[in-house]
PDB file of N, CA and C in Angstrom:
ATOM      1  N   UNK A   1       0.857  -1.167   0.000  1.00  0.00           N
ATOM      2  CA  UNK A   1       0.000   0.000   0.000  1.00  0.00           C
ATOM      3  C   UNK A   1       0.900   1.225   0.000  1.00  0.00           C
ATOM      4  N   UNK A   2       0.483   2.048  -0.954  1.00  0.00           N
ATOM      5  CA  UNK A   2       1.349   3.401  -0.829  1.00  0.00           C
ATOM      6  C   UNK A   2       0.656   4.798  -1.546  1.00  0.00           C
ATOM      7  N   UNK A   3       0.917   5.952  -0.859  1.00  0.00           N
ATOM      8  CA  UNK A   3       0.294   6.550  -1.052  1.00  0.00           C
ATOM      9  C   UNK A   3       1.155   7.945  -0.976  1.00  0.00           C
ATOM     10  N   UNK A   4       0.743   8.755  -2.300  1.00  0.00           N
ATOM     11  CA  UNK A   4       1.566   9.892  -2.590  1.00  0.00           C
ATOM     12  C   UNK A   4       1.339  11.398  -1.393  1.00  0.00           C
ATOM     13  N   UNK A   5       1.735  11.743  -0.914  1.00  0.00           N
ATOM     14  CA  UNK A   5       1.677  13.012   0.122  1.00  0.00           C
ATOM     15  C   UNK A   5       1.597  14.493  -0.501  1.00  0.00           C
ATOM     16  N   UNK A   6       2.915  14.372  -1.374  1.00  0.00           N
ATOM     17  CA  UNK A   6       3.657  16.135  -1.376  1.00  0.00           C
ATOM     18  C   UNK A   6       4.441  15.964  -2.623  1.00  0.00           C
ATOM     19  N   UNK A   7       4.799  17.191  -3.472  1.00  0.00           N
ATOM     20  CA  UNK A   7       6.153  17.020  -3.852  1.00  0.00           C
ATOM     21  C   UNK A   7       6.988  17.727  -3.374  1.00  0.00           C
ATOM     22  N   UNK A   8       8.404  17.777  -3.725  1.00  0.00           N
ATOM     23  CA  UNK A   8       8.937  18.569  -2.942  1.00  0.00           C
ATOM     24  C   UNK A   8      10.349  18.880  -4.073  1.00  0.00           C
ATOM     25  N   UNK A   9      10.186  20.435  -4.440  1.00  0.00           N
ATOM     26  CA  UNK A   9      10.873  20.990  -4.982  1.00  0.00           C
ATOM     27  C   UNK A   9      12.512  21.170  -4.848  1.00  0.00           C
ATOM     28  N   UNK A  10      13.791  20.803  -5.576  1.00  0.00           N
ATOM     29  CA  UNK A  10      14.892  20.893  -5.224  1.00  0.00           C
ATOM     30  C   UNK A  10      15.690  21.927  -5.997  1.00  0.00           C
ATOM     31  N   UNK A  11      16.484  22.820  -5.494  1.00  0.00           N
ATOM     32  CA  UNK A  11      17.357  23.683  -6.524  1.00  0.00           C
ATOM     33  C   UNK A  11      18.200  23.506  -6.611  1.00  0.00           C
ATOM     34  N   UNK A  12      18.913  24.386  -7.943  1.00  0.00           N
ATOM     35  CA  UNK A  12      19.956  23.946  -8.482  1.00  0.00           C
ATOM     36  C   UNK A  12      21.635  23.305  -7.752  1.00  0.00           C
ATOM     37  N   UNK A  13      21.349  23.815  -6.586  1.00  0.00           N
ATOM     38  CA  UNK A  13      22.078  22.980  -5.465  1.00  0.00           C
ATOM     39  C   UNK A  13      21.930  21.644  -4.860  1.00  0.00           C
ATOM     40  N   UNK A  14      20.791  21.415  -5.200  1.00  0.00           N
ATOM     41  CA  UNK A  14      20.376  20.293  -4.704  1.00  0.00           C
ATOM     42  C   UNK A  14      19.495  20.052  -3.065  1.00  0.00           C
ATOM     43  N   UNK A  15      19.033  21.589  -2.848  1.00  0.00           N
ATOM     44  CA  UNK A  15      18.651  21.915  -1.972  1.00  0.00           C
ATOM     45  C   UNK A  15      17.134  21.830  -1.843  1.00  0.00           C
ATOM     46  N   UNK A  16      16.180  21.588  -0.815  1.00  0.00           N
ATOM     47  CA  UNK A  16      14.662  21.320  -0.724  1.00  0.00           C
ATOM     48  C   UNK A  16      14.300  21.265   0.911  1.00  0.00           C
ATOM     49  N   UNK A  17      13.122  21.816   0.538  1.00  0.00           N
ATOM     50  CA  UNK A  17      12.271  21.766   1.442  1.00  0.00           C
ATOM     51  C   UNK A  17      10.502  21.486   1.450  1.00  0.00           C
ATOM     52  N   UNK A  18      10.007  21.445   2.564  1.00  0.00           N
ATOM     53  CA  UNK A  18       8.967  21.035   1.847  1.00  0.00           C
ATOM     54  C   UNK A  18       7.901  20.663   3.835  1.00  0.00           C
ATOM     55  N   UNK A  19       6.959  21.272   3.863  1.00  0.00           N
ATOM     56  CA  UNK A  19       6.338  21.372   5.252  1.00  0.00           C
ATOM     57  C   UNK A  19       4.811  19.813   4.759  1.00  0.00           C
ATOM     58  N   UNK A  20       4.882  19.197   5.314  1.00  0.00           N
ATOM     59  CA  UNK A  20       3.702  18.465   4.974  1.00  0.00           C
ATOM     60  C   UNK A  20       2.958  17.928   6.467  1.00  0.00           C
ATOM     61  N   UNK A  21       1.601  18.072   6.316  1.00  0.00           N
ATOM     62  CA  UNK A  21       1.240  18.457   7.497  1.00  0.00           C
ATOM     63  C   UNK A  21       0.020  17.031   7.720  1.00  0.00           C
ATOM     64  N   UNK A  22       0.407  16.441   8.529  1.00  0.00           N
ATOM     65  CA  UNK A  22      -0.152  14.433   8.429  1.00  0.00           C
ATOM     66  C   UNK A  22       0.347  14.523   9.772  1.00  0.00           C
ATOM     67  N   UNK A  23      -0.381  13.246   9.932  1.00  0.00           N
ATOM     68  CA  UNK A  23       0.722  11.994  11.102  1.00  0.00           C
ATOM     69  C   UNK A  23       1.160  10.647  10.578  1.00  0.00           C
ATOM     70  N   UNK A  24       2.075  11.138  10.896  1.00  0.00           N
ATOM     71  CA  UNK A  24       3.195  10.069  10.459  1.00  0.00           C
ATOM     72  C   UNK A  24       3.988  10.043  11.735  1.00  0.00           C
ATOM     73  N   UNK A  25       3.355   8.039  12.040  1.00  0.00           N
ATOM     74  CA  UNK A  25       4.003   7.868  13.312  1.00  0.00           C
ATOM     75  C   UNK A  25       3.104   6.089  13.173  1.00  0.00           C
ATOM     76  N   UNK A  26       3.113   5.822  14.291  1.00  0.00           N
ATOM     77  CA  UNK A  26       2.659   4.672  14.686  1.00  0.00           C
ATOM     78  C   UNK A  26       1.174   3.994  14.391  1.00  0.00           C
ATOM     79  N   UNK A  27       0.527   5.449  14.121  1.00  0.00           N
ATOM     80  CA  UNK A  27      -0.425   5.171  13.940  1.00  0.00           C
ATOM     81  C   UNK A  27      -1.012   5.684  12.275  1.00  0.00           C
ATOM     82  N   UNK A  28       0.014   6.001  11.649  1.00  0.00           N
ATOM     83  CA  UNK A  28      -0.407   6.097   9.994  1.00  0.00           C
ATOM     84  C   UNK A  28      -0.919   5.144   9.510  1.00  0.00           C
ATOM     85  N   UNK A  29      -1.976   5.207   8.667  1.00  0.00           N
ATOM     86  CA  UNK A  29      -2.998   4.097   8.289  1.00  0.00           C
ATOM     87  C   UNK A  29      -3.712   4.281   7.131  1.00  0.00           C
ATOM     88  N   UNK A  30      -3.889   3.183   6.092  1.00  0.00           N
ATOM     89  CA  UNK A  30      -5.017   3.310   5.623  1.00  0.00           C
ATOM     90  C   UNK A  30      -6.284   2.560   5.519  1.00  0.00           C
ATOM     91  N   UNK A  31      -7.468   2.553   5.077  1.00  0.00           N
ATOM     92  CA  UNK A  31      -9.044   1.895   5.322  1.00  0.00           C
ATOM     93  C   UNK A  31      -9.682   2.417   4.015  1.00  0.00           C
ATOM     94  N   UNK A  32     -10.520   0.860   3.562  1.00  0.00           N
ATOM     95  CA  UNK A  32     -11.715   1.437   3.531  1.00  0.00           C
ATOM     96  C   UNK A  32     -12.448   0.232   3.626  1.00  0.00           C
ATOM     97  N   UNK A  33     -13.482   1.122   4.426  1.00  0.00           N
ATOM     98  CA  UNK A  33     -14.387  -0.123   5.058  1.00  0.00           C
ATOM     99  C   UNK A  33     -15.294  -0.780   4.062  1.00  0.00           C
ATOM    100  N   UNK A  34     -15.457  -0.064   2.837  1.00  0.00           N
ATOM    101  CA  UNK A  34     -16.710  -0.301   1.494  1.00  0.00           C
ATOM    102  C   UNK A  34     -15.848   0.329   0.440  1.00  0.00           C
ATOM    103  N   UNK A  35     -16.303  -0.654  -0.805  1.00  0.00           N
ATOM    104  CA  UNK A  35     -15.518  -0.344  -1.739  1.00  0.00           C
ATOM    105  C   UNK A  35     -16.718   1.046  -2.474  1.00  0.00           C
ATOM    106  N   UNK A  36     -16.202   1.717  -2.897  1.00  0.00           N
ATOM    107  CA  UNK A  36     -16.824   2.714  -3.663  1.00  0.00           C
ATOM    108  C   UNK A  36     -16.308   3.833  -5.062  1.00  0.00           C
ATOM    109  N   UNK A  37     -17.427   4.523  -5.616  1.00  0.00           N
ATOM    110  CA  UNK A  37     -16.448   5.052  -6.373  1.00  0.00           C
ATOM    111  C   UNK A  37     -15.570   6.263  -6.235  1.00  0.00           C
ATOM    112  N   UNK A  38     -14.272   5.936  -6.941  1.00  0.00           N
ATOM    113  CA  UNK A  38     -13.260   6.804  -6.927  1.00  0.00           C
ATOM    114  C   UNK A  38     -13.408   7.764  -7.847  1.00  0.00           C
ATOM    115  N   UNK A  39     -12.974   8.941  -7.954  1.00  0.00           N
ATOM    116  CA  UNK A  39     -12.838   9.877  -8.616  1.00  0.00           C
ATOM    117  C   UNK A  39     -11.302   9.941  -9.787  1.00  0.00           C
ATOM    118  N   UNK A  40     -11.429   9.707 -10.994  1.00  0.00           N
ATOM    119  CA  UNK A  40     -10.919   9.635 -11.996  1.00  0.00           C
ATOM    120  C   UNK A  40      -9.899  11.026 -12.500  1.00  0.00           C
ATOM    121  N   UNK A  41      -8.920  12.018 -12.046  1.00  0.00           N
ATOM    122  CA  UNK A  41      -9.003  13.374 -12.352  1.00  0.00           C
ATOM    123  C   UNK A  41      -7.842  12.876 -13.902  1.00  0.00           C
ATOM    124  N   UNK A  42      -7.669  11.421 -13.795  1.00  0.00           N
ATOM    125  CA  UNK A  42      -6.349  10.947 -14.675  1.00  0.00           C
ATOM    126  C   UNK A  42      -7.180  10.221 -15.676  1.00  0.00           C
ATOM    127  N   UNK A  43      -7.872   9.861 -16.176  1.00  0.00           N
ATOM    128  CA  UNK A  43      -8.836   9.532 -17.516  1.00  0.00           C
ATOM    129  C   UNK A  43      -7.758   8.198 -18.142  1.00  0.00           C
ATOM    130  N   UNK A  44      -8.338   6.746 -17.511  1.00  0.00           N
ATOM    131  CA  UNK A  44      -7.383   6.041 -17.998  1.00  0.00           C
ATOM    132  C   UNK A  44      -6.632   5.174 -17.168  1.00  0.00           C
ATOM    133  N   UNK A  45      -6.235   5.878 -16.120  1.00  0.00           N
ATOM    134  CA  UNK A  45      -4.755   5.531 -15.542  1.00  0.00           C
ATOM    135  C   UNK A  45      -5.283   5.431 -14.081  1.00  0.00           C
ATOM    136  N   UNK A  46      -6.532   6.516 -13.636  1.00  0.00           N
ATOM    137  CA  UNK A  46      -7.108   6.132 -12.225  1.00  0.00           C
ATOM    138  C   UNK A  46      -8.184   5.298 -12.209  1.00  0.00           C
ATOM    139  N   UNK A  47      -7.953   4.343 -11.319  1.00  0.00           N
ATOM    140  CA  UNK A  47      -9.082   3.691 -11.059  1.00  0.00           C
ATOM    141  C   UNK A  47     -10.573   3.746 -10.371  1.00  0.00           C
ATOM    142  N   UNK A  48     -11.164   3.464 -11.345  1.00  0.00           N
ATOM    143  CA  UNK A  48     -12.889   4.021 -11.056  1.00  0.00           C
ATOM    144  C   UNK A  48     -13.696   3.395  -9.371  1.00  0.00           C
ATOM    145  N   UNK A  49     -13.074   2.510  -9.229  1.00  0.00           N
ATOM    146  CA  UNK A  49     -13.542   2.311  -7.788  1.00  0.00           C
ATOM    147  C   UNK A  49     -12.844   1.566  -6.978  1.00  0.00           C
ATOM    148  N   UNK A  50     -12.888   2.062  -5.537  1.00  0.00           N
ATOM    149  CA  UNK A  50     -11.840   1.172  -4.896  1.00  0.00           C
ATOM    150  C   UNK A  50     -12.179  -0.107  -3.625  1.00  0.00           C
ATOM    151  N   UNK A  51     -11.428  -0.610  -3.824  1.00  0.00           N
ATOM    152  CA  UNK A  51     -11.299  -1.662  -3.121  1.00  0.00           C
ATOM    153  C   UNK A  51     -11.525  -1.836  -1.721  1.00  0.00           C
ATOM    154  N   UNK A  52     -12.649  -2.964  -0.647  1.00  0.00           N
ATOM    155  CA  UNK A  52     -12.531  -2.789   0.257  1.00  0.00           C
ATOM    156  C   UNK A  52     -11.673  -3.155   1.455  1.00  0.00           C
ATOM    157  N   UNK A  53     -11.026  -2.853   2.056  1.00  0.00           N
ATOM    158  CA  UNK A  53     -10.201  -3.371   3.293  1.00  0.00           C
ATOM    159  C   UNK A  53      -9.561  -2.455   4.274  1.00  0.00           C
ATOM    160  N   UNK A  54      -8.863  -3.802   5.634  1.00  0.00           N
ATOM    161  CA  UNK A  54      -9.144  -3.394   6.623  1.00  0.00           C
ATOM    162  C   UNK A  54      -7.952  -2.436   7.032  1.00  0.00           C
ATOM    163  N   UNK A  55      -7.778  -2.160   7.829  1.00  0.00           N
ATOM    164  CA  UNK A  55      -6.968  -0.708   8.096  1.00  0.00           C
ATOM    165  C   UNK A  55      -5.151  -1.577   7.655  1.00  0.00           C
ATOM    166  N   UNK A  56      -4.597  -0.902   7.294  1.00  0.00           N
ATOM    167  CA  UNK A  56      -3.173  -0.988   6.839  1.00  0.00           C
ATOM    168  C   UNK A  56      -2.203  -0.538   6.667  1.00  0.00           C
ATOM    169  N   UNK A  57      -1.643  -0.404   8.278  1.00  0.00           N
ATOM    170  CA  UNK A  57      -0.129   0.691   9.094  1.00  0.00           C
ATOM    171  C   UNK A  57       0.729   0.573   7.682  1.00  0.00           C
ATOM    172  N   UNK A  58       1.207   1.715   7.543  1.00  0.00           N
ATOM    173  CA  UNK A  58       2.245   1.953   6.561  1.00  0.00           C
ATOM    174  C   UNK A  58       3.227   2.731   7.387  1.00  0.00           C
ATOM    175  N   UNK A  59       4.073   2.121   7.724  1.00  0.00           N
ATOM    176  CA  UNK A  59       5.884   2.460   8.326  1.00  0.00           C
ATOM    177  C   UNK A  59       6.871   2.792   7.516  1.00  0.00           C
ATOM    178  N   UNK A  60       6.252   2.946   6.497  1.00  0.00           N
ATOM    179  CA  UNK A  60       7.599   3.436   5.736  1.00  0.00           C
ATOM    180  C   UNK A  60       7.678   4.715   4.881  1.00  0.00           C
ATOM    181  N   UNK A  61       8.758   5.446   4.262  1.00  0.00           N
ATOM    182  CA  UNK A  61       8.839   6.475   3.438  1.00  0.00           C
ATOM    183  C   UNK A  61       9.364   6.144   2.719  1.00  0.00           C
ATOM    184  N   UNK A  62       9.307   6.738   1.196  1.00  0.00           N
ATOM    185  CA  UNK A  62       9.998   6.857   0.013  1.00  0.00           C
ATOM    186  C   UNK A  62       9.975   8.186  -1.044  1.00  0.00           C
ATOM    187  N   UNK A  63      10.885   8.345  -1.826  1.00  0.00           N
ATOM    188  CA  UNK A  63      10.861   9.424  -2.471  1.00  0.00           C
ATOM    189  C   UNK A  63      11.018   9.067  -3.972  1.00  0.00           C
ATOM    190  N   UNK A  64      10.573   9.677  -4.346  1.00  0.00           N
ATOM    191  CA  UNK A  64      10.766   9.009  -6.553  1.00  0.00           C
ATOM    192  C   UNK A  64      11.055  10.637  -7.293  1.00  0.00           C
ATOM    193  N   UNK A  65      11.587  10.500  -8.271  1.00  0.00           N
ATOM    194  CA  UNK A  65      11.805  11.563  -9.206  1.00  0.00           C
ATOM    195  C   UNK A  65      10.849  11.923  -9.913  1.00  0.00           C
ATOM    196  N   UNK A  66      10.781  13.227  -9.975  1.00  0.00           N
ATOM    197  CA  UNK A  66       9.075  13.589 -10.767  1.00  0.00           C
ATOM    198  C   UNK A  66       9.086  13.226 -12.037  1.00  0.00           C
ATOM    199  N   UNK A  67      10.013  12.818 -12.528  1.00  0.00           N
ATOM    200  CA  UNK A  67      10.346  12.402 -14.199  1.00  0.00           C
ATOM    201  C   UNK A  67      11.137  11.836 -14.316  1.00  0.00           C
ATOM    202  N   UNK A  68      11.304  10.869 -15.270  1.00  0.00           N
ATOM    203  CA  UNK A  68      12.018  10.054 -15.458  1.00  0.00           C
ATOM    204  C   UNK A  68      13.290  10.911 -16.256  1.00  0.00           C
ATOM    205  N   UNK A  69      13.174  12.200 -16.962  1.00  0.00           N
ATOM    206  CA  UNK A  69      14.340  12.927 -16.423  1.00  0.00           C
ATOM    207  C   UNK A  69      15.174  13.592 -15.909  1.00  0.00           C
ATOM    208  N   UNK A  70      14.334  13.600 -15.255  1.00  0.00           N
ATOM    209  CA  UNK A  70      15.031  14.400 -14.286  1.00  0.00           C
ATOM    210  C   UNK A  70      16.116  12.911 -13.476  1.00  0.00           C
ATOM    211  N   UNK A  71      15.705  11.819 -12.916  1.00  0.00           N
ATOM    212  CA  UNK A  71      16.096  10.862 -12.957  1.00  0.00           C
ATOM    213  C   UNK A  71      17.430  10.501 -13.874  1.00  0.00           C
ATOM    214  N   UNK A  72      16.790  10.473 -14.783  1.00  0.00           N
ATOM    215  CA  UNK A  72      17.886  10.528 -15.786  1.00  0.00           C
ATOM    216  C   UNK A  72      19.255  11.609 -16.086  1.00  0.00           C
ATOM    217  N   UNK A  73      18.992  12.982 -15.549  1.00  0.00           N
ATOM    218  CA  UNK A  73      19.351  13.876 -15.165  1.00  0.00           C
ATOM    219  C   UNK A  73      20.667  13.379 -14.051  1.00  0.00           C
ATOM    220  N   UNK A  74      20.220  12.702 -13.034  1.00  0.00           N
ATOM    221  CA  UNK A  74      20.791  11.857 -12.315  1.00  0.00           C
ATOM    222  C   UNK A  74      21.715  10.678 -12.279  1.00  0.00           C
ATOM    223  N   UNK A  75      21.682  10.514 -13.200  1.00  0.00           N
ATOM    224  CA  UNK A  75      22.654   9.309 -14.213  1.00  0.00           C
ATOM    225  C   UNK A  75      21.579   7.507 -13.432  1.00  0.00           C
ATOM    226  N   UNK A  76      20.127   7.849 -13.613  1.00  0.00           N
ATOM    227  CA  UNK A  76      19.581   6.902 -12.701  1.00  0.00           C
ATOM    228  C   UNK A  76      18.589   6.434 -14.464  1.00  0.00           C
ATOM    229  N   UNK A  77      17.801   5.117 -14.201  1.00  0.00           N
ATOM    230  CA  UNK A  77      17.135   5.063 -15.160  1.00  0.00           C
ATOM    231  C   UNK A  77      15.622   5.658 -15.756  1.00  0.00           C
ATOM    232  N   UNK A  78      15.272   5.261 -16.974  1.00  0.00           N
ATOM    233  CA  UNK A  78      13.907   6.437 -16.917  1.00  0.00           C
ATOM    234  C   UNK A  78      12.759   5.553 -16.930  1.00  0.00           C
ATOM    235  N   UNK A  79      12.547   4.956 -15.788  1.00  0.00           N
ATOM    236  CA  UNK A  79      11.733   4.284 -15.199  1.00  0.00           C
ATOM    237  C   UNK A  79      10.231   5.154 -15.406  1.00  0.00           C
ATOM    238  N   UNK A  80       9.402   4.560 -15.939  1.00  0.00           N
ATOM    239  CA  UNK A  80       8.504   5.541 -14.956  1.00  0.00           C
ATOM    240  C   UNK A  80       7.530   4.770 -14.040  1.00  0.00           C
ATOM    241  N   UNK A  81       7.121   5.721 -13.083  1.00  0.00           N
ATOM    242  CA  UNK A  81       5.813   5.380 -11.992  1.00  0.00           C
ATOM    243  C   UNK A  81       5.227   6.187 -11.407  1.00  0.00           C
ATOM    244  N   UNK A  82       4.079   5.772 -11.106  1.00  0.00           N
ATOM    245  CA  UNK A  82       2.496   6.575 -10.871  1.00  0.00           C
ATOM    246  C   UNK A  82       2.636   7.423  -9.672  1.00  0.00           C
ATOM    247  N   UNK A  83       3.879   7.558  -9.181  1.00  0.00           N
ATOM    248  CA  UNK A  83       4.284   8.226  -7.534  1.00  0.00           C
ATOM    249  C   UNK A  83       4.218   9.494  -8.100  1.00  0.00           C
ATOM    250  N   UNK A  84       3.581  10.907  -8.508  1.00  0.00           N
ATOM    251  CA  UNK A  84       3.611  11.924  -8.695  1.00  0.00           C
ATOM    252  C   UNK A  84       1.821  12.465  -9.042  1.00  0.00           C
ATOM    253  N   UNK A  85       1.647  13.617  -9.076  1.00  0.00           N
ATOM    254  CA  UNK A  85       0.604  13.906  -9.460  1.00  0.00           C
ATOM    255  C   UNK A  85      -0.196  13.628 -10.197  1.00  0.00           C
ATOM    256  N   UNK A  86       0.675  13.703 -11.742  1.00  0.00           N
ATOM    257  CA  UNK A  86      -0.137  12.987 -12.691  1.00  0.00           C
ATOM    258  C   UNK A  86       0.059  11.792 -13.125  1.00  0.00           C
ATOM    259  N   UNK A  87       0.969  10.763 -12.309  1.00  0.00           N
ATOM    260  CA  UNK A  87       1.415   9.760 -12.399  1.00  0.00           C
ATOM    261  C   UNK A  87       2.341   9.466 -13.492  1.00  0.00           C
ATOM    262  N   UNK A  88       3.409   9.790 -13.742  1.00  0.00           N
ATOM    263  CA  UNK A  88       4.336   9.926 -14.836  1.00  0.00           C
ATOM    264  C   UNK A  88       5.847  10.066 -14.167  1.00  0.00           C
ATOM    265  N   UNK A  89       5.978   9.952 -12.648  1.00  0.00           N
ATOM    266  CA  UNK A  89       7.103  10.182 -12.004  1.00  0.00           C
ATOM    267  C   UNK A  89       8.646   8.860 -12.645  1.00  0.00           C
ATOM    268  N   UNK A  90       9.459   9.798 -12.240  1.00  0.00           N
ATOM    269  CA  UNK A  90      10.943   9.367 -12.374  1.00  0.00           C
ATOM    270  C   UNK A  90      10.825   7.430 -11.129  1.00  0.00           C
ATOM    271  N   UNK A  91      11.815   6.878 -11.081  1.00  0.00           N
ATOM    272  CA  UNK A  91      12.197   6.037 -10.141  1.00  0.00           C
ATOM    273  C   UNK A  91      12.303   6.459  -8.707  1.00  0.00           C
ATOM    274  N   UNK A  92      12.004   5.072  -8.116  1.00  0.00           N
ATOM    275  CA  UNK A  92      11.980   5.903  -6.111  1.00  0.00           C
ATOM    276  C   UNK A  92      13.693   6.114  -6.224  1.00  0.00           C
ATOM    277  N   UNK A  93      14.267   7.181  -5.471  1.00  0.00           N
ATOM    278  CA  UNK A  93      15.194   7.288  -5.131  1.00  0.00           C
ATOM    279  C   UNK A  93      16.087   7.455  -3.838  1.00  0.00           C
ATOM    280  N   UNK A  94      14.807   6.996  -2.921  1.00  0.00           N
ATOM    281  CA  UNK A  94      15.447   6.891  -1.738  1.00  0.00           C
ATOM    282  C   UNK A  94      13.900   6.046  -0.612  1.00  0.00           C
ATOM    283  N   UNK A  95      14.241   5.225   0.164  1.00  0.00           N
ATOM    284  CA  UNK A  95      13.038   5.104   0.435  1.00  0.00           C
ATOM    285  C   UNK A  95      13.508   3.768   1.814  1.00  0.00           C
ATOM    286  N   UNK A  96      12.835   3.433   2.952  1.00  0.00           N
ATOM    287  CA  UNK A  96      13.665   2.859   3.882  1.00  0.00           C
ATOM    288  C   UNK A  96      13.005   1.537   3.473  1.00  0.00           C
ATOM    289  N   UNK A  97      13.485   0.905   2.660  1.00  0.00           N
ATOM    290  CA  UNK A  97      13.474  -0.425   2.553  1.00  0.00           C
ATOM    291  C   UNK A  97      14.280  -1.550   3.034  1.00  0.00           C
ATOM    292  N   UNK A  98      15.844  -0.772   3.982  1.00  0.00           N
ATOM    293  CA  UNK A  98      16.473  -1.321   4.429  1.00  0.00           C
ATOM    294  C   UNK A  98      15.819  -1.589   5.987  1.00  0.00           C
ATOM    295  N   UNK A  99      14.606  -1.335   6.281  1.00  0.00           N
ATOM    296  CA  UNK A  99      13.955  -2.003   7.553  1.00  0.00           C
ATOM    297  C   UNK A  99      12.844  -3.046   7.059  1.00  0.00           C
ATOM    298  N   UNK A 100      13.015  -3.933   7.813  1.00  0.00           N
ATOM    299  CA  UNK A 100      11.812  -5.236   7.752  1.00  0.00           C
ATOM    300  C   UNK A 100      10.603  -4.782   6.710  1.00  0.00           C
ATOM    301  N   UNK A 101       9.645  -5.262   6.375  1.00  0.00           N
ATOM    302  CA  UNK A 101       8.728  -4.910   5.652  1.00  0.00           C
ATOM    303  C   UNK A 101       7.749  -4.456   7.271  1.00  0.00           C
ATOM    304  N   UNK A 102       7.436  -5.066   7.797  1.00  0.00           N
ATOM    305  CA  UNK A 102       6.253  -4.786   8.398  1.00  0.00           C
ATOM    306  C   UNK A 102       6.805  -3.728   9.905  1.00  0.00           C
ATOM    307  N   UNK A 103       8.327  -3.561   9.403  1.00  0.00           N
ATOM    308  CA  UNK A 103       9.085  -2.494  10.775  1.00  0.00           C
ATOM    309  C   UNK A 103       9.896  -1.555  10.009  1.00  0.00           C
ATOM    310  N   UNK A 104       8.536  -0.486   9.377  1.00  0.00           N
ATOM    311  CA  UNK A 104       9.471   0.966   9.063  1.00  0.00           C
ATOM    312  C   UNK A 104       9.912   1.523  10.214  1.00  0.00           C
ATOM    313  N   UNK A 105      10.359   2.810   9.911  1.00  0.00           N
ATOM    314  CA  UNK A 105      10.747   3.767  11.061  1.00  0.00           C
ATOM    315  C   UNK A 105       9.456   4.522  11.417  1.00  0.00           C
ATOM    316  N   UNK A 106       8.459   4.943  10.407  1.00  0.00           N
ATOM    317  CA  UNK A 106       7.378   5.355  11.151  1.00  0.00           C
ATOM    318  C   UNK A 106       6.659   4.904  12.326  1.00  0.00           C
ATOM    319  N   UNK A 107       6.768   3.439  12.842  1.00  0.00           N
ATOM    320  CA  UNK A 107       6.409   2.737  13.788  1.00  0.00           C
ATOM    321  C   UNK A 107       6.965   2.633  15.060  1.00  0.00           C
ATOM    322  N   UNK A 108       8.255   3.344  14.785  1.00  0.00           N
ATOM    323  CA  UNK A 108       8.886   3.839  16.166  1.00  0.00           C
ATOM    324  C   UNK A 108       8.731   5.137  16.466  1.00  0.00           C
ATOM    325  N   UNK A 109       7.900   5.867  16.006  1.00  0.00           N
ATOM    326  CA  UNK A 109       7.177   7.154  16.448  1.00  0.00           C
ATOM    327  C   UNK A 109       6.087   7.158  17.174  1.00  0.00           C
ATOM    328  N   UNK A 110       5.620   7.665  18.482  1.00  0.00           N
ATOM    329  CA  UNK A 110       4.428   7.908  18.964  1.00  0.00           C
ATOM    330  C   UNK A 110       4.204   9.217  18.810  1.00  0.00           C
ATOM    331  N   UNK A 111       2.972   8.767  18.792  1.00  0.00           N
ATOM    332  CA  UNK A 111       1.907  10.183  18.753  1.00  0.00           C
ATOM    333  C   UNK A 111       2.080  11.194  19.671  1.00  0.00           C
TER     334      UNK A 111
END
């Protein structure tokens, strides 16, 4: 399960910031209790209704390139994936997969 937040702008330094305003901690989650319909703003590419199930802690972060060139830009490949607004993003390029699957670091955060 994963789910896009923010983007977050970098300059020509390689510099960024970026305020995103959630909880992200132990108790980040997603649900849905009834499947219903979704709203389409991507004609094609979003899916018209979603799926039902039960709540599902997500512990982890990741980051992807908004384009695959910018990526490329990067000497990285031009992957693409749906991690961006209009779903057309670069490859993840950083993301804690080096913890357990079911033990991100978000899970050692309390509320």
């Amino acid at each position: 399960m994963s789910w896009y937040q923010s983007d977050l702008q970098a300059d020509r330094y390689g510099r960024a910031s970026v305020t995103v305003v959630g909880r992200f901690s132990v108790e980040t989650f997603a649900v849905a209790p009834g499947s219903g319909v979704a709203p389409t703003p991507h004609s094609g590419i979003d899916a018209a209704s979603n799926p039902q199930f039960a709540p599902i802690h997500t512990f982890h972060i990741g980051f992807w390139f908004n384009s695959p060139a910018d990526a490329a830009n990067a000497g990285c490949p031009t992957t693409v994936t749906p991690f961006n607004g209009e779903h057309n993003a670069g490859i993840q390029a950083m993301s804690t997969r080096n913890f357990a699957d079911a033990d991100g670091p978000l899970g050692r955060l309390t509320s």
